[in-house]
PDB file of N, CA and C in Angstrom:
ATOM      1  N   UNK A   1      45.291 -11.968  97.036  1.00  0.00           N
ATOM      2  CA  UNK A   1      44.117 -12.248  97.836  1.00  0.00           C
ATOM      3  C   UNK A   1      44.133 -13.705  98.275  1.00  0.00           C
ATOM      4  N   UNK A   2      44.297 -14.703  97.527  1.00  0.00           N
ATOM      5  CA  UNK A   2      44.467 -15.760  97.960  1.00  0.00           C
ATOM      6  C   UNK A   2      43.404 -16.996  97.753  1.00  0.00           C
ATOM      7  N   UNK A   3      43.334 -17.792  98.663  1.00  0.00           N
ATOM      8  CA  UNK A   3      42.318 -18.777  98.564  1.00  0.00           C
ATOM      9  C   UNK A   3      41.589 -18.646 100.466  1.00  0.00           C
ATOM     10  N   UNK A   4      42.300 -18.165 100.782  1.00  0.00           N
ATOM     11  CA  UNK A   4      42.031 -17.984 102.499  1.00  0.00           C
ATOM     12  C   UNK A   4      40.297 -17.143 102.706  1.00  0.00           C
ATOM     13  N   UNK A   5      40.080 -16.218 102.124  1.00  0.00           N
ATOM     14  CA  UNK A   5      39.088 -15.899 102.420  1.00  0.00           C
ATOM     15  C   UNK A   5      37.361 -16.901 102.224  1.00  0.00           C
ATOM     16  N   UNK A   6      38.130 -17.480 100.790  1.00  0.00           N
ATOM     17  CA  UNK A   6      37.435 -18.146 100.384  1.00  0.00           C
ATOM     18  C   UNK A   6      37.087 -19.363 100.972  1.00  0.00           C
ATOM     19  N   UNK A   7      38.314 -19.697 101.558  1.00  0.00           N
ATOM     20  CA  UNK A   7      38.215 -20.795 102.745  1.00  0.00           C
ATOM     21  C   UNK A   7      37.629 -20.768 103.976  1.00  0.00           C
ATOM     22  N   UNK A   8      37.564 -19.425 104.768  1.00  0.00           N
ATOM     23  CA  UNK A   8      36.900 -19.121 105.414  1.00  0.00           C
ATOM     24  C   UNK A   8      35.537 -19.188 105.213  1.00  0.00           C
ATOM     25  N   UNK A   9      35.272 -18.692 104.047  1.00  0.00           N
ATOM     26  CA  UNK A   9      33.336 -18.870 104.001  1.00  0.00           C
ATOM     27  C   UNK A   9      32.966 -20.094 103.790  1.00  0.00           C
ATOM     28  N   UNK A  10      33.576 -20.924 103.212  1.00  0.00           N
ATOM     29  CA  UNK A  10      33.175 -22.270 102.961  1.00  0.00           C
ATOM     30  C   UNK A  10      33.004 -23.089 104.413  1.00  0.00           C
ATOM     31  N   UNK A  11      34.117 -22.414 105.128  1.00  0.00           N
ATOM     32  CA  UNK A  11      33.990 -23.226 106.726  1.00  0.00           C
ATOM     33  C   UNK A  11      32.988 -23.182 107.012  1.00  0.00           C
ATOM     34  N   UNK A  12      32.615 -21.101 106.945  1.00  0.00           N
ATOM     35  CA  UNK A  12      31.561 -20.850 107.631  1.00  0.00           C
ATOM     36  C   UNK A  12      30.068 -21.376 107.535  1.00  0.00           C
ATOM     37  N   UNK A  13      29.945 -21.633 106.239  1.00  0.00           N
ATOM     38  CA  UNK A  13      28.893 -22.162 105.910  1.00  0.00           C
ATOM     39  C   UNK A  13      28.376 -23.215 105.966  1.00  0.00           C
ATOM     40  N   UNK A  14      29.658 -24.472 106.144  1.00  0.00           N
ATOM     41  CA  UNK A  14      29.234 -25.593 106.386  1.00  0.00           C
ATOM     42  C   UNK A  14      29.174 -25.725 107.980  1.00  0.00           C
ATOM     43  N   UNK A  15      29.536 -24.767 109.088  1.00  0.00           N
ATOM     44  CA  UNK A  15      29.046 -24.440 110.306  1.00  0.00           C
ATOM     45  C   UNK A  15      27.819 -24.376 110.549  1.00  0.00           C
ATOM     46  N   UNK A  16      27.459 -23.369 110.012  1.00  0.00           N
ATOM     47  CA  UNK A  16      26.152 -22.520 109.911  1.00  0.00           C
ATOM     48  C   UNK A  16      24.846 -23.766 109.451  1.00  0.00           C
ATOM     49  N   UNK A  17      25.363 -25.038 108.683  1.00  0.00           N
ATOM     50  CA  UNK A  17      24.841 -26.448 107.778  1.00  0.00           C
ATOM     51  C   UNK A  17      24.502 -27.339 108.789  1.00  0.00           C
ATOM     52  N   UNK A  18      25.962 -27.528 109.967  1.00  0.00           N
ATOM     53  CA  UNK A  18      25.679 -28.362 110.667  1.00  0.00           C
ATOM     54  C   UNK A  18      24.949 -27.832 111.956  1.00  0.00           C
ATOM     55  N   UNK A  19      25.099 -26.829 112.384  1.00  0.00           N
ATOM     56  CA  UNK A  19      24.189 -26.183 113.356  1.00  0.00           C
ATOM     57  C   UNK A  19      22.879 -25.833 113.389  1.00  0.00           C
ATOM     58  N   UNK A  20      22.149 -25.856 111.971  1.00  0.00           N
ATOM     59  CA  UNK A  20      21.153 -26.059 111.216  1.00  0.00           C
ATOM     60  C   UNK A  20      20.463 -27.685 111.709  1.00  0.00           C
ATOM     61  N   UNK A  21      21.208 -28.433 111.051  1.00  0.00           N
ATOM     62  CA  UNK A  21      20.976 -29.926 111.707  1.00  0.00           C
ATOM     63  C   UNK A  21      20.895 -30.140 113.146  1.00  0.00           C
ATOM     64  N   UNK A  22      21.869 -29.795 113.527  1.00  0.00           N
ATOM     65  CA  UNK A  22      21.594 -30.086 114.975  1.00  0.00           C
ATOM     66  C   UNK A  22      20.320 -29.440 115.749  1.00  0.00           C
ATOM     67  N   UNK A  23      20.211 -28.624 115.516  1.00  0.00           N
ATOM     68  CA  UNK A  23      18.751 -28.020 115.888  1.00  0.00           C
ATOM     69  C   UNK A  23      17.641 -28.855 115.679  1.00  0.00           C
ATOM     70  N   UNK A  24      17.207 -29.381 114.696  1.00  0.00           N
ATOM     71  CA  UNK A  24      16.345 -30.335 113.736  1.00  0.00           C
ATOM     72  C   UNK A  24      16.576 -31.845 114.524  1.00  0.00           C
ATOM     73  N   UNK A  25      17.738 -31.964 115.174  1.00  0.00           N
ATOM     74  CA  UNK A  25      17.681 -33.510 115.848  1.00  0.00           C
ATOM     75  C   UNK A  25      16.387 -33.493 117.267  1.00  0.00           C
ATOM     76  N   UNK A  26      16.528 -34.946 117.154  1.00  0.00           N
ATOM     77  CA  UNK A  26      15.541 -35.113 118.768  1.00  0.00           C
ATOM     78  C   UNK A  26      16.153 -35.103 119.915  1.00  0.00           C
ATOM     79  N   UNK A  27      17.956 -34.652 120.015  1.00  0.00           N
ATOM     80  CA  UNK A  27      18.821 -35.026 121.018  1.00  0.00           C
ATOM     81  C   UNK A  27      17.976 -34.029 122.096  1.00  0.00           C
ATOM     82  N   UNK A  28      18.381 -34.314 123.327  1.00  0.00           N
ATOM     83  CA  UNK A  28      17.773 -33.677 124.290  1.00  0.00           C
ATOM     84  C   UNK A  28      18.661 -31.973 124.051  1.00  0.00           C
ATOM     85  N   UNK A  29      17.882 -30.644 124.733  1.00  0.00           N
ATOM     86  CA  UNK A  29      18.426 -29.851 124.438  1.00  0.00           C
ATOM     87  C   UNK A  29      20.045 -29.578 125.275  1.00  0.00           C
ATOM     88  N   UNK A  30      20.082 -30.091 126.129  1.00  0.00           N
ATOM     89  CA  UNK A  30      21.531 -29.853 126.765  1.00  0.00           C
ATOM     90  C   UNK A  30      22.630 -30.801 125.621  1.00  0.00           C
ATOM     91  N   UNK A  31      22.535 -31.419 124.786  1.00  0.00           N
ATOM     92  CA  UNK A  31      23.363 -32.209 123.962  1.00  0.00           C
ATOM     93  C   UNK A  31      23.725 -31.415 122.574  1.00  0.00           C
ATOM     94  N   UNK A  32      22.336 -30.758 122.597  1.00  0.00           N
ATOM     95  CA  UNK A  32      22.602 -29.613 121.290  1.00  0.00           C
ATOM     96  C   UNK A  32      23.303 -28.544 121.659  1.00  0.00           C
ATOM     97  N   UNK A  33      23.306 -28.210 122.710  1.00  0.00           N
ATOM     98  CA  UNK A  33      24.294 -26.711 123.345  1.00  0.00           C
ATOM     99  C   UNK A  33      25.515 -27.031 123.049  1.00  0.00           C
ATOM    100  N   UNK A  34      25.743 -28.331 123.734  1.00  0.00           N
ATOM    101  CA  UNK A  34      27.010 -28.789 123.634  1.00  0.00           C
ATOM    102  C   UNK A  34      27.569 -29.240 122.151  1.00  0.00           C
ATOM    103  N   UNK A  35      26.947 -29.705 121.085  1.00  0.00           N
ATOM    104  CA  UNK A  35      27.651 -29.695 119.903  1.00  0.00           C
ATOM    105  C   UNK A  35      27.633 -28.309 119.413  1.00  0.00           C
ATOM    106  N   UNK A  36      26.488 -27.388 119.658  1.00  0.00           N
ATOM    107  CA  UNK A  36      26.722 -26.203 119.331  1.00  0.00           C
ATOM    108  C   UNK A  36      27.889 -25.779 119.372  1.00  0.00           C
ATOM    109  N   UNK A  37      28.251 -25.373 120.329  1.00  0.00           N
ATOM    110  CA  UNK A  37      29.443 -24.784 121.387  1.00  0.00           C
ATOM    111  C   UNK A  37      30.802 -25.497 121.128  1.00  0.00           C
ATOM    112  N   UNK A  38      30.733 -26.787 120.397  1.00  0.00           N
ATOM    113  CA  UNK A  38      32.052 -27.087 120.261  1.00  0.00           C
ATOM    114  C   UNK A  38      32.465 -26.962 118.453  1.00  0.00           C
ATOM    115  N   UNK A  39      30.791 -26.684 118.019  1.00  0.00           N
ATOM    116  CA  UNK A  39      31.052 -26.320 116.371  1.00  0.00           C
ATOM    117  C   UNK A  39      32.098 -24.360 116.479  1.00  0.00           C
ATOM    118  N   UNK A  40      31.143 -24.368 117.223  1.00  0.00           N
ATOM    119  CA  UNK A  40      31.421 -22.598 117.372  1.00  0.00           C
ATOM    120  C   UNK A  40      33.011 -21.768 117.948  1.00  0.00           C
ATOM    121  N   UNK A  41      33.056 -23.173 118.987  1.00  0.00           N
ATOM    122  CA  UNK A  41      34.847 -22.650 119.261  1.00  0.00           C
ATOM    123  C   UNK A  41      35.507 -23.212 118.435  1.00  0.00           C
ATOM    124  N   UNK A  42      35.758 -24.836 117.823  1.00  0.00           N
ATOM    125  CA  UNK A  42      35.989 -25.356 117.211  1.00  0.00           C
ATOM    126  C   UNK A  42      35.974 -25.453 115.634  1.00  0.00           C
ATOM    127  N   UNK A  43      35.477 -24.765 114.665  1.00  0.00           N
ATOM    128  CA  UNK A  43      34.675 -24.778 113.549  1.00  0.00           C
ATOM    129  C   UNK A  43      35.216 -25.378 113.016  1.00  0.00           C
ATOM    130  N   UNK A  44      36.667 -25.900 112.565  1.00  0.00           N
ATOM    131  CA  UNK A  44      36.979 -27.395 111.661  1.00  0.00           C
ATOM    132  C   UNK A  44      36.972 -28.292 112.695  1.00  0.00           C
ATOM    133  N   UNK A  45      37.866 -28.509 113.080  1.00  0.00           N
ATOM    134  CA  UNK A  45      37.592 -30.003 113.983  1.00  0.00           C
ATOM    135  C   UNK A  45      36.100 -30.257 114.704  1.00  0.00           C
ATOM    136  N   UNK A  46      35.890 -29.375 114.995  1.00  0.00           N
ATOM    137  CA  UNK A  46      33.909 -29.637 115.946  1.00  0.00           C
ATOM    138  C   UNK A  46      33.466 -29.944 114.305  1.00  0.00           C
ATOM    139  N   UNK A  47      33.350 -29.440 113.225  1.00  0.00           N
ATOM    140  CA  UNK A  47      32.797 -29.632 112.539  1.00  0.00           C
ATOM    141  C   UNK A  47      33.185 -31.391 111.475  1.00  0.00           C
ATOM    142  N   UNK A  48      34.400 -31.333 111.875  1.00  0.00           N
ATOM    143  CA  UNK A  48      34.622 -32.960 111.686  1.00  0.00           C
ATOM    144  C   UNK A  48      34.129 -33.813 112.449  1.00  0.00           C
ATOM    145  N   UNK A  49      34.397 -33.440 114.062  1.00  0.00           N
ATOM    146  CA  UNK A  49      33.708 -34.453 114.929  1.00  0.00           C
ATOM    147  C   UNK A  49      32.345 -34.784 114.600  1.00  0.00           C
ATOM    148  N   UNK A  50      31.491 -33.616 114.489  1.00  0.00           N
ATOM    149  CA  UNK A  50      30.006 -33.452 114.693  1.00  0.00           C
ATOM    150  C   UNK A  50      29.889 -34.825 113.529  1.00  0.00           C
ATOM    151  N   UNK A  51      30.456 -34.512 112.058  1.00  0.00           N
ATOM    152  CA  UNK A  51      30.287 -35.071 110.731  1.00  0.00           C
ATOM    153  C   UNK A  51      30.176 -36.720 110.969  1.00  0.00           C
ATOM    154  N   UNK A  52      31.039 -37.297 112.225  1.00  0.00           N
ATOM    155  CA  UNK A  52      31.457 -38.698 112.197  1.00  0.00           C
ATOM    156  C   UNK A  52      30.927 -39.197 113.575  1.00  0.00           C
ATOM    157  N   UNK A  53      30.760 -38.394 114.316  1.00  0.00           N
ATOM    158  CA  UNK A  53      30.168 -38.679 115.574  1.00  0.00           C
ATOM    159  C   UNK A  53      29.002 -38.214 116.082  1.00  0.00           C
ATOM    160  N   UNK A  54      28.615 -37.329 115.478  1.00  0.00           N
ATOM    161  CA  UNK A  54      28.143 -36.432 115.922  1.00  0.00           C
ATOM    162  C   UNK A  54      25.912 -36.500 115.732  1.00  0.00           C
ATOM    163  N   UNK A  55      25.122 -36.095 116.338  1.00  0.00           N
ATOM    164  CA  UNK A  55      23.684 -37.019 116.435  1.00  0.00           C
ATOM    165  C   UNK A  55      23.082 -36.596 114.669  1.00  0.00           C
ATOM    166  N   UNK A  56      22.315 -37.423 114.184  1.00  0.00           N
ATOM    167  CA  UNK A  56      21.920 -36.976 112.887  1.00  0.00           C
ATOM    168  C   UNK A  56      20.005 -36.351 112.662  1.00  0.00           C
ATOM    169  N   UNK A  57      20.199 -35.737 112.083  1.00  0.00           N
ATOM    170  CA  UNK A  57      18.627 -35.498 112.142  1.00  0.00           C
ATOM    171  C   UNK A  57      17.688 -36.321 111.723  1.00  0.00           C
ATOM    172  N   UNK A  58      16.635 -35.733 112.784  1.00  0.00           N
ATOM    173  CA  UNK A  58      14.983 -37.116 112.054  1.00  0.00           C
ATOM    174  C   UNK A  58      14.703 -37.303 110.907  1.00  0.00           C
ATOM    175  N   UNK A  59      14.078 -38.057 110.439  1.00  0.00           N
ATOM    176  CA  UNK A  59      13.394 -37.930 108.937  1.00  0.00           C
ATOM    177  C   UNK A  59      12.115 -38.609 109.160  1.00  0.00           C
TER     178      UNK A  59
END
């Protein structure tokens, strides 16, 4: 079986983490489509970018 599946959900979830956040930011909504959309084709690297570049939520 491996470690692959397991790797997969962990991606998925920390997708599902940052797309969560991004929703929750004040970025205008055309900026959230767009990190959306590059978490979603992208899911490791969009999800690295988002991590280091990427807008952070309010508090």
């Amino acid at each position: 079986m491996g470690l692959s599946p397991l790797l997969g959900l962990v991606v998925f979830a920390l997708d599902v983490w940052a797309i969560a956040l991004i929703i929750n930011t004040r970025i205008e909504t055309a900026q959230k489509v767009i990190w959306i959309l590059l978490i979603l084709f992208l899911p490791v690297i969009g999800l690295l970018i988002w991590y280091f570049a990427g807008p952070k939520p309010s508090r």
